[in-house]
Protein backbone atom coordinates (compact mmCIF):
# COMPACT_ATOMS: atom_id res chain seq x y z
CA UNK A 1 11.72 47.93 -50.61
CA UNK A 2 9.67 45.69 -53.54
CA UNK A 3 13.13 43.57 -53.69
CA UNK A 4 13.44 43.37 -49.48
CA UNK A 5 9.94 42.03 -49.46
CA UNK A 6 10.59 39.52 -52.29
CA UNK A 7 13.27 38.52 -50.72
CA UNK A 8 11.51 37.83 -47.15
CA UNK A 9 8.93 36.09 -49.12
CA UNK A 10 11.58 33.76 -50.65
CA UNK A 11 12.89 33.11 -47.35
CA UNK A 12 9.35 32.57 -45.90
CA UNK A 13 8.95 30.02 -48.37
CA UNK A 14 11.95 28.11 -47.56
CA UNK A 15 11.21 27.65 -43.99
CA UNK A 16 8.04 26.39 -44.78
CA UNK A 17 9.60 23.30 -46.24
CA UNK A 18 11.64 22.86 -43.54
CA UNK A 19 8.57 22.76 -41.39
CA UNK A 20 6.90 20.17 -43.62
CA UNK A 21 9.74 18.02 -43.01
CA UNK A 22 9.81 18.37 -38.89
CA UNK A 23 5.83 18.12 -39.49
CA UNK A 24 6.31 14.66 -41.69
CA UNK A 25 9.40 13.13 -39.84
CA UNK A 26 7.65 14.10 -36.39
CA UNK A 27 4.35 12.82 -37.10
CA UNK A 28 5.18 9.73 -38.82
CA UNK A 29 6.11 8.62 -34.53
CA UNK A 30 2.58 8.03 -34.21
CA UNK A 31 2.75 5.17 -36.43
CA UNK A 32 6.23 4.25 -35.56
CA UNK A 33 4.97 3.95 -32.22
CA UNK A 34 1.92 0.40 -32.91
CA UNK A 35 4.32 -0.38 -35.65
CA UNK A 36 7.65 -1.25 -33.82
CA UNK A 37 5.41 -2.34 -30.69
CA UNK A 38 4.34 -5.05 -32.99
CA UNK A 39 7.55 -5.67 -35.31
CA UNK A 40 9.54 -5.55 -31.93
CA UNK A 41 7.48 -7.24 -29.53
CA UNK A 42 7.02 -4.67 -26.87
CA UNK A 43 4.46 -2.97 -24.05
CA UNK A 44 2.96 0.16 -24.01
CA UNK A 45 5.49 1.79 -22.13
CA UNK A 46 8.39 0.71 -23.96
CA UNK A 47 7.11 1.41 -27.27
CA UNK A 48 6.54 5.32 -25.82
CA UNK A 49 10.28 5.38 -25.84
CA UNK A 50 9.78 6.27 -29.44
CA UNK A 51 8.95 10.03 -28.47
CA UNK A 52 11.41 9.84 -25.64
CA UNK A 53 14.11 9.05 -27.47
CA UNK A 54 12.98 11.42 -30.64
CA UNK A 55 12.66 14.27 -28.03
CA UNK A 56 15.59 13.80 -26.01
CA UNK A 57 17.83 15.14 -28.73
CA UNK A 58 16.31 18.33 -28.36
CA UNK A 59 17.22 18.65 -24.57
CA UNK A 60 21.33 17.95 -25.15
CA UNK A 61 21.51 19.41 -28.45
CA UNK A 62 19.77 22.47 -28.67
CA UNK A 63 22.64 24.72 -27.04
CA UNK A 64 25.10 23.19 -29.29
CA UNK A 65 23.41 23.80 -32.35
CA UNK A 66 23.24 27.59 -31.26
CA UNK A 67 26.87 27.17 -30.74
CA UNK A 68 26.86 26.27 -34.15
CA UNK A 69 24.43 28.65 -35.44
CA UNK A 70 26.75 31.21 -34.02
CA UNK A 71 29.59 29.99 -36.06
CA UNK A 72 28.27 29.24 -39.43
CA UNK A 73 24.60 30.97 -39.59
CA UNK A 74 21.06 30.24 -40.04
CA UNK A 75 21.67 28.79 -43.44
CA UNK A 76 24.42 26.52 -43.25
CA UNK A 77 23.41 25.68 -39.85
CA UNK A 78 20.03 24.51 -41.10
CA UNK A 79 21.89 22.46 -43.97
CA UNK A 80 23.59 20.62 -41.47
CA UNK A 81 20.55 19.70 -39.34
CA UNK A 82 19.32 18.07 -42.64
CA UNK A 83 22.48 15.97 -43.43
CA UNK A 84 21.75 14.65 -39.92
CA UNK A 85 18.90 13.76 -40.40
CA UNK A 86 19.73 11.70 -43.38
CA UNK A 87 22.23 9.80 -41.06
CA UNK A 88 19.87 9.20 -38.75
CA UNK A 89 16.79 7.81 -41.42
CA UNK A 90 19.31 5.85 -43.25
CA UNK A 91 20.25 4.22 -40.00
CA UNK A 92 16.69 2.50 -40.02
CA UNK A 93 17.90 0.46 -42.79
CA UNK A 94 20.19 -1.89 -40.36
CA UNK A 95 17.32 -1.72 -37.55
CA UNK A 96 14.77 -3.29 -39.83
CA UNK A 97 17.38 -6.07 -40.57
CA UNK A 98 18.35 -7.12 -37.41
CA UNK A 99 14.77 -6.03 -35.67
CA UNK A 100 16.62 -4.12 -32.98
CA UNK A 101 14.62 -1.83 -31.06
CA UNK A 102 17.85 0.15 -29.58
CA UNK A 103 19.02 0.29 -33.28
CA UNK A 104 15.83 2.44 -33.64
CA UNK A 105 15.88 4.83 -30.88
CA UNK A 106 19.68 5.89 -31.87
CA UNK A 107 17.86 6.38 -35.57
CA UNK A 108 15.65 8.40 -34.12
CA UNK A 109 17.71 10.03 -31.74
CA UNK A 110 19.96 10.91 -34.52
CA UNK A 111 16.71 12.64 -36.45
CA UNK A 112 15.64 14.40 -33.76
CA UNK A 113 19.62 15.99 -33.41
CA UNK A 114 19.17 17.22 -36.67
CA UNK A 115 15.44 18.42 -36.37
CA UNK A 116 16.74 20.48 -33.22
CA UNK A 117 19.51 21.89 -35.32
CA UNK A 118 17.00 23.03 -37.86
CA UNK A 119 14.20 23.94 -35.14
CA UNK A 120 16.82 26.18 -33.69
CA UNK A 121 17.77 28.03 -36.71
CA UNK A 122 14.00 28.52 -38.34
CA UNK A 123 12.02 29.67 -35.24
CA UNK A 124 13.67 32.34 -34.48
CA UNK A 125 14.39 33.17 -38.00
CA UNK A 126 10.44 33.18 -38.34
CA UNK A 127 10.09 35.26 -35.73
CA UNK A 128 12.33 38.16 -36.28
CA UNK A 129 11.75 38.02 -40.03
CA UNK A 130 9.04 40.95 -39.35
CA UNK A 131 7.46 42.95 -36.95
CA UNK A 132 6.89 40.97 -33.40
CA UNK A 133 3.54 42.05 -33.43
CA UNK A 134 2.41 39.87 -36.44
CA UNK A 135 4.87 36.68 -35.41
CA UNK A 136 2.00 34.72 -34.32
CA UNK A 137 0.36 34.70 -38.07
CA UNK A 138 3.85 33.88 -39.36
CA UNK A 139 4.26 30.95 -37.34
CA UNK A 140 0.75 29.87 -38.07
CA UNK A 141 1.64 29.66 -41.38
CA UNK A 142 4.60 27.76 -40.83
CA UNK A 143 2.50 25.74 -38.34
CA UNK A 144 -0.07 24.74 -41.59
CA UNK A 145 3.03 23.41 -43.57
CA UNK A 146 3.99 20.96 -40.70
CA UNK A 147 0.61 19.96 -39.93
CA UNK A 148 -0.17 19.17 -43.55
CA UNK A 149 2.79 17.41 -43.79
CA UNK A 150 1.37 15.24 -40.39
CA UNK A 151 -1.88 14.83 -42.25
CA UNK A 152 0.68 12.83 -45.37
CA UNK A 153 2.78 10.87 -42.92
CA UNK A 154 0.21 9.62 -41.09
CA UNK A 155 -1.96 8.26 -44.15
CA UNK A 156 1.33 7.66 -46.14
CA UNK A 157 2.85 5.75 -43.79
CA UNK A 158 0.39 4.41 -41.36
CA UNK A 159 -0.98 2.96 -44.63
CA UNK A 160 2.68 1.19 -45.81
CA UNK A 161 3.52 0.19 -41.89
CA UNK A 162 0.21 -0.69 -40.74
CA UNK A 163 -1.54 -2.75 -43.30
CA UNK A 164 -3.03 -5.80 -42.06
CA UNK A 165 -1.31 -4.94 -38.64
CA UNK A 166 -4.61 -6.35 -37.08
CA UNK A 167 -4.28 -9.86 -38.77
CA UNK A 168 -0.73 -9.86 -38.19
CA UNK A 169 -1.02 -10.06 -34.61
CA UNK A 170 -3.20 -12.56 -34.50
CA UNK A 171 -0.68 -14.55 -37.03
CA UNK A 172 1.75 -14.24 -34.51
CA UNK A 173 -0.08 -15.64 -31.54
CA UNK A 174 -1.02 -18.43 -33.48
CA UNK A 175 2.24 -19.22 -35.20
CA UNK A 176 5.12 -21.34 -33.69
CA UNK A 177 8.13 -19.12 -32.54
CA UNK A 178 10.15 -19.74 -35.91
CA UNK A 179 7.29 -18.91 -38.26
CA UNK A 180 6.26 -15.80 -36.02
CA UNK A 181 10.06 -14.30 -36.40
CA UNK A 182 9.66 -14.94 -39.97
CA UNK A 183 6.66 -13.19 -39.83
CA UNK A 184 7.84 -10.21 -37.40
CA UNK A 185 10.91 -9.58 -39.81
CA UNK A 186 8.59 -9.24 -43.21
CA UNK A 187 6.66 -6.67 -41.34
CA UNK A 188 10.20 -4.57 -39.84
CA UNK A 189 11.61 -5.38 -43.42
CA UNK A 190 8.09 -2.50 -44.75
CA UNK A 191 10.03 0.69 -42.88
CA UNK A 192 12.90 0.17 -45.21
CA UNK A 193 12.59 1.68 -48.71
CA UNK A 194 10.48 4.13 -46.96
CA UNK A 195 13.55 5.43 -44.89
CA UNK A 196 15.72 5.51 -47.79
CA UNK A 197 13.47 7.89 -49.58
CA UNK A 198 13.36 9.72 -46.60
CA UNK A 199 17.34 9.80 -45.67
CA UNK A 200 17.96 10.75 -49.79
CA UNK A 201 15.34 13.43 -49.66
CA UNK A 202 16.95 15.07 -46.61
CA UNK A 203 20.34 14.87 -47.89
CA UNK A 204 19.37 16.39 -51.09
CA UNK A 205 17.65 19.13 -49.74
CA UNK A 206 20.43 19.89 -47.54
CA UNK A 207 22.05 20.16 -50.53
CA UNK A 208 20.12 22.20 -52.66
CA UNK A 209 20.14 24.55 -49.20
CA UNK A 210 23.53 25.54 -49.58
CA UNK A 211 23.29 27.25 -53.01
CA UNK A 212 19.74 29.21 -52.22
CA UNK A 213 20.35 32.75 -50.96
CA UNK A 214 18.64 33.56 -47.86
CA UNK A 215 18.47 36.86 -46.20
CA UNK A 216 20.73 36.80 -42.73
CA UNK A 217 18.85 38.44 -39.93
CA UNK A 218 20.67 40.59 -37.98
CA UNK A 219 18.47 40.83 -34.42
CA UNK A 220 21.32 42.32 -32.42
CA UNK A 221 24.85 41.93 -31.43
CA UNK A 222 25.74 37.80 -31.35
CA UNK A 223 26.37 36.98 -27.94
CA UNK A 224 25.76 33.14 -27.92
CA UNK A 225 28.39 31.85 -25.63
CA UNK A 226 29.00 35.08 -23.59
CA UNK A 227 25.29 34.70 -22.49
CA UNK A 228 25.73 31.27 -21.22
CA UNK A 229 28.82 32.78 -19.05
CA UNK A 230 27.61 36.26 -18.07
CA UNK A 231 24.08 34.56 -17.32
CA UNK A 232 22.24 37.78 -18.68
CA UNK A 233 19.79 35.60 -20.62
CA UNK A 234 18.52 33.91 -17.52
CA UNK A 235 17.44 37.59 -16.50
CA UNK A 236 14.45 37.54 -18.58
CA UNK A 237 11.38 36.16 -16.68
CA UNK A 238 9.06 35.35 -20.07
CA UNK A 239 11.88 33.55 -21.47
CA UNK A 240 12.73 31.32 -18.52
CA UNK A 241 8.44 30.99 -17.82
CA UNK A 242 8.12 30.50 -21.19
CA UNK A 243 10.81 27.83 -21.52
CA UNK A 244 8.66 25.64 -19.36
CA UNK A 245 5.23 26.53 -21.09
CA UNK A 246 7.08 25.33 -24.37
CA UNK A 247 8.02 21.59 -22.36
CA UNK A 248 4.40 21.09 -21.18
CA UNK A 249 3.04 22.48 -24.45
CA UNK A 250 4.91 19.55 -26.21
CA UNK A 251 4.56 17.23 -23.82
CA UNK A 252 0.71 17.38 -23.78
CA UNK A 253 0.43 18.33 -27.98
CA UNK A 254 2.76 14.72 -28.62
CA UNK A 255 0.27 12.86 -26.24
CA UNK A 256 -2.67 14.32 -28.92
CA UNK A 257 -1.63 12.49 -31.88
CA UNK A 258 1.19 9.93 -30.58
CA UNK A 259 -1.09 8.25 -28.53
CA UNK A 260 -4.40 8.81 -30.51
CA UNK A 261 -4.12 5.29 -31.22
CA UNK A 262 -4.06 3.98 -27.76
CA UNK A 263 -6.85 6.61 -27.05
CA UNK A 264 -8.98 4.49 -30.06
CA UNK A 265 -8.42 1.21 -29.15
CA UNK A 266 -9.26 1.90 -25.69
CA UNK A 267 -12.61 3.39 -27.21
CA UNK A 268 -13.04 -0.17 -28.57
CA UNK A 269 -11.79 0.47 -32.33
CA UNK A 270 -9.21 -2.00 -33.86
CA UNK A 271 -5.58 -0.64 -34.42
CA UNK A 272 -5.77 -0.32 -38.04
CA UNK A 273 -9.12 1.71 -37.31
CA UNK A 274 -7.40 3.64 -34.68
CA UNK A 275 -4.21 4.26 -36.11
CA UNK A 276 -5.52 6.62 -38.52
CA UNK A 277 -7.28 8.37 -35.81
CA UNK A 278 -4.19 10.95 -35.71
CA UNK A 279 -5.09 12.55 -38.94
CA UNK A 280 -8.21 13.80 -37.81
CA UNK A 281 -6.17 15.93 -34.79
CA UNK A 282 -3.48 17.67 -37.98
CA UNK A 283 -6.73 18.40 -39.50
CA UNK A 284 -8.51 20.38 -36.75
CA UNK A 285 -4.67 21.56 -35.96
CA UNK A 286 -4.37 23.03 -40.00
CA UNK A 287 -8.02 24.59 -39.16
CA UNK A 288 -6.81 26.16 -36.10
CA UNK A 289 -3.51 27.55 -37.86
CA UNK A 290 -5.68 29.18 -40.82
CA UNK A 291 -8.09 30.81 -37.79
CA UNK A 292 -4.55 32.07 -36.42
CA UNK A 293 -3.63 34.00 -39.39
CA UNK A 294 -7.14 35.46 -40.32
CA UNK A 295 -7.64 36.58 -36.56
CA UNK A 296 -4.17 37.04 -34.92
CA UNK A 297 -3.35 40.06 -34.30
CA UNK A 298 -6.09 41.75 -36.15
CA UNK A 299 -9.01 40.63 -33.89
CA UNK A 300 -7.50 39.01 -31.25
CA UNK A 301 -4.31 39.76 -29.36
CA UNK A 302 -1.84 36.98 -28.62
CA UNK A 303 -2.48 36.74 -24.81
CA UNK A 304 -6.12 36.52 -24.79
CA UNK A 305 -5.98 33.67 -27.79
CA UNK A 306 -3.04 31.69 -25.37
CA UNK A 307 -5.91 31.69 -22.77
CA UNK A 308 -8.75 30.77 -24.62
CA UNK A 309 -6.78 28.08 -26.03
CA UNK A 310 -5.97 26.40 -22.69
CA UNK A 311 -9.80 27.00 -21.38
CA UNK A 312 -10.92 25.29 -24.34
CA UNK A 313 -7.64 22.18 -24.54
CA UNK A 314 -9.35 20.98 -20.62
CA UNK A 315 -13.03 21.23 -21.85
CA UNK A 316 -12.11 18.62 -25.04
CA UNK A 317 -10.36 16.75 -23.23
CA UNK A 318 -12.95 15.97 -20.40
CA UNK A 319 -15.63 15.63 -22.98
CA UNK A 320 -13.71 12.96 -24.88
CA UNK A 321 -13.17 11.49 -21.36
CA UNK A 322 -16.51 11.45 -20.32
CA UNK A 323 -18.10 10.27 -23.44
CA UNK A 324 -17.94 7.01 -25.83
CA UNK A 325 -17.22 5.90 -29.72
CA UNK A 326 -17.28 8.29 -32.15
CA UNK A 327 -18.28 10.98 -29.70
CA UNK A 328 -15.09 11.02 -28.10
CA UNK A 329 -12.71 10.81 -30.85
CA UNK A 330 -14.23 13.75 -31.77
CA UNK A 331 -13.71 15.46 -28.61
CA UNK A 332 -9.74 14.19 -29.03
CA UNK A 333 -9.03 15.23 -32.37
CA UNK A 334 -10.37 18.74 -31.24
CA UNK A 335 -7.54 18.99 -28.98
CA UNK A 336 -5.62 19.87 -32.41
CA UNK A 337 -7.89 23.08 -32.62
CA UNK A 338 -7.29 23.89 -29.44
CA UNK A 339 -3.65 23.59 -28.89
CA UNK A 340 -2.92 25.36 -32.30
CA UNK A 341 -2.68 28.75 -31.01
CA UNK A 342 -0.40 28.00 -28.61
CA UNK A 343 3.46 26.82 -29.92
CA UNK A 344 2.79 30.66 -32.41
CA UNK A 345 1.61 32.83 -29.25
CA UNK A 346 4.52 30.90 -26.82
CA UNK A 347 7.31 31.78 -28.99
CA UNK A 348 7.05 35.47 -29.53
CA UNK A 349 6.21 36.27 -26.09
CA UNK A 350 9.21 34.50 -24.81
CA UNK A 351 11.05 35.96 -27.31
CA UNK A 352 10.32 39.27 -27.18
CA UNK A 353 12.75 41.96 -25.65
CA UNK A 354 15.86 39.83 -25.90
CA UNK A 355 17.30 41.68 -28.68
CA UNK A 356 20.96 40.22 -29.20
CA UNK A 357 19.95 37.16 -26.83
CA UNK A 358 17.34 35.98 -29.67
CA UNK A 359 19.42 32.94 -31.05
CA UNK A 360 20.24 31.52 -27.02
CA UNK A 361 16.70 32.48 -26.30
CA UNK A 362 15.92 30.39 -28.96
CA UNK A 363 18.15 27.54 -28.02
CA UNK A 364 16.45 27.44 -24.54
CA UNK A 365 13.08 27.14 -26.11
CA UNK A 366 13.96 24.18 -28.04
CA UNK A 367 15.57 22.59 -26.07
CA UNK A 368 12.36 22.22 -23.83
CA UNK A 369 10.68 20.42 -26.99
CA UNK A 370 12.13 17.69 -24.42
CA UNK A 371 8.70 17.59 -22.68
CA UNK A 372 7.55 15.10 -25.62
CA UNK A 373 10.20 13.19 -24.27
CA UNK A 374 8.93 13.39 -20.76
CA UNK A 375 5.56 13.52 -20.41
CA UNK A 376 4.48 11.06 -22.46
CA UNK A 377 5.91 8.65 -20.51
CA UNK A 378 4.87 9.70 -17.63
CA UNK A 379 1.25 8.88 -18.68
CA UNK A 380 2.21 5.46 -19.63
CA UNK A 381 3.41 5.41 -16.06
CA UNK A 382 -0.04 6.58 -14.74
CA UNK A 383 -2.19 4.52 -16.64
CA UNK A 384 -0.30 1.62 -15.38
CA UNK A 385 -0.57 2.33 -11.80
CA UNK A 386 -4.52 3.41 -12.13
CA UNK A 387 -4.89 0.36 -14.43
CA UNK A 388 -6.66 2.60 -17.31
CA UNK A 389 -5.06 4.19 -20.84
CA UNK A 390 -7.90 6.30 -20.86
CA UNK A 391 -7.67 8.33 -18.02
CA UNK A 392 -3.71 8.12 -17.95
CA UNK A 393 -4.65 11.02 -20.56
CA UNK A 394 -5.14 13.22 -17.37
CA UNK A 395 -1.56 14.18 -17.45
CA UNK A 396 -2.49 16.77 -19.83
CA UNK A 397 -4.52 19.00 -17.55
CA UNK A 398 -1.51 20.07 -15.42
CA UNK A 399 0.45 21.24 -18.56
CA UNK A 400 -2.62 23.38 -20.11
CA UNK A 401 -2.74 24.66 -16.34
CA UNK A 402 0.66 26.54 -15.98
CA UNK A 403 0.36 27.27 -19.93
CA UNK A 404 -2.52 29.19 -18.45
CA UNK A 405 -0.71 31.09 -15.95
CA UNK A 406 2.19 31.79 -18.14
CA UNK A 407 -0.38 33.67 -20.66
CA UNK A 408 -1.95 35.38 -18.09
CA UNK A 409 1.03 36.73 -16.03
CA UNK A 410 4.39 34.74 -17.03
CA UNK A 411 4.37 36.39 -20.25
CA UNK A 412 5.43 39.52 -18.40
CA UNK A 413 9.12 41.01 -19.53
CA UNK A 414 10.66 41.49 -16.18
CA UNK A 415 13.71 40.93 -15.42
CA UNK A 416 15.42 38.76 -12.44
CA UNK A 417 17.66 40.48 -10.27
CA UNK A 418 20.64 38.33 -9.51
């Protein structure tokens, strides 16, 4: 028994790297995002194709990589999402030379292929790795690895990409159009030796992952593909309601620290101010994740924190709305407290009673990680047509609504009659 637990403790470990990596690689978007809008030239909008293309992968690829899973395991499956990856970082080496934007997005498209490879392995893995009851406090933990790792992008990087960023602009504007390329291509050429470490790190790790021994959980009979044909798995009402709570979770967490910047300089801060903004939201997120652990399930259940977490998501987010300066970046990065509950409450109550269906279930759930593909740019949309960034952030209410509903009756286990 001594040895089992050891062994679950190894494992636990593990996955906790693997979700500082989708924490780092994730987070370092929001300062990809008033990077490349500089180093590329582009608006708002466009540069918010950073998270669209980033998320998209986890829309097509999610039920092939639990056709994969289903062929190879959690382990190897998980080494291959890492190897992925590493094509897709070391692909950022040729988009910083020739400054091309699409170059980029298929980087990061690639990434984000290889992050829903590993997504789709380790949550679930996480999940049934114990008792369903206490899956919320092991996800928190995992959820305090990936926000710590947000907290080191974000200064790491923002730090190497956005030096000077301010005074670079204004370089730019003043400089004739051959001495602004020149200009534009020293500042692409800064994401380069960063994305090699990156790519080498990933495919080393991916590595290493194939000679560490990692207990295989068996959660029920493996019926990956025959559940996509017998359409059994689309039966269970929490996993299809919860499906959707998991896209406008996403959609409205990537807003909280993609577009923290745009939030700040809309407040009246300069970028380089603003774009370190986002750190503030993974610390009130790694807060929320250590409250998680100490008080789910012991002193509250996972329902009534899903609720209170939505409640409280609305009230922060009007406050930093309705107020000014420092006032309301306060009242943003709280939205990092608030929303913490809610990817480790989501998950095992959409999970729960599917038994051999767990790895599909699984599959379905990330591959609605494509709301931070979505609804992200559907704000940029909105504050266009109302001409304001600042209350473009309104987008966020509707997904905290039906997150709402979901933990107060979707979460049900019923099933759908065909």
């Amino acid at each position: 028994m001594q040895n089992n637990k050891n062994n679950y403790g190894f494992a636990l470990l593990i996955i906790g790297v693997l979700f500082f990596i989708f924490g780092f690689i994730t987070w370092a978007n929001s300062q990809l995002i008033p990077y490349l809008k500089e180093a590329c030239q582009l608006s708002d909008t466009e540069s918010y194709l950073v998270g669209t293309a980033f998320f998209a992968a986890y829309f097509f690829m999610s039920l092939p990589s639990s056709y994969i899973l289903s062929k190879v395991g959690y382990k190897k499956g998980m080494s291959i999402g890492l190897f992925v990856m590493s094509i897709g970082a070391f692909l950022f080496i040729p988009a910083a030379a020739a400054r091309s934007y699409p170059l980029f997005l298929t980087g990061l498209f690639i990434i984000g292929t290889g992050l829903a490879l590993l997504q789709t392995a380790s949550n679930p893995y996480v999940t049934v790795l114990g008792p369903i009851e206490s899956a919320a406090q092991r996800i928190s933990i995992m959820g305090i690895c990936n926000k710590l790792a947000g907290f080191i992008a974000v200064n790491t990087l923002g730090f190497l990409f956005l030096e000077n960023i301010d005074a670079i602009e204004e370089s730019v504007k003043l400089a004739s159009p051959e001495a602004a390329d020149i200009i534009l291509q020293n500042l692409a050429d800064k994401v380069i030796t960063p994305y090699k470490i990156i790519g080498s790190s990933f495919a080393v790790l991916g590595l290493l992952l194939l000679f560490i021994k990692l207990p295989e959980v068996k959660e029920g009979a493996d019926e990956t593909t025959e559940s996509i044909k017998s359409n059994s798995i689309f039966n269970h009402r929490n996993l299809l309601l919860g499906a959707l709570a998991i896209f406008f979770y996403v959609g409205a967490e990537v807003i909280s620290y993609d577009a923290f910047t745009t939030f700040g300089i809309e407040q009246g801060f300069t970028k380089v101010t603003a774009s370190g903004f986002a750190k503030y939201t993974a610390i009130t997120m790694l807060i929320g994740y250590l409250l998680s652990i100490v008080l789910i399930p012991k002193v509250i259940k996972q329902k009534p924190a899903l609720i209170g977490s939505c409640i409280l998501s609305i009230l922060f987010l009007s406050a930093a709305l309705l107020t000014k300066g420092y006032t309301s970046i306060v009242c943003f990065a709280l939205l990092g407290l608030s929303q913490s509950a809610m990817w480790p409450t989501i998950w095992p109550l959409a999970l729960n009673g599917l038994g051999r269906h767990t790895k599909i279930g699984s599959a379905i759930l990330v591959m609605m990680i494509v709301g931070g593909a979505v609804v992200m740019p559907l704000m940029g949309l909105l504050a266009e047509t109302i001409h304001s960034n600042k209350f473009g952030f309104i987008v966020m209410v509707p997904c905290w609504l039906f997150i709402l509903f979901y933990a107060m009756n979707g979460y049900k286990s019923k099933y759908i009659k065909e």
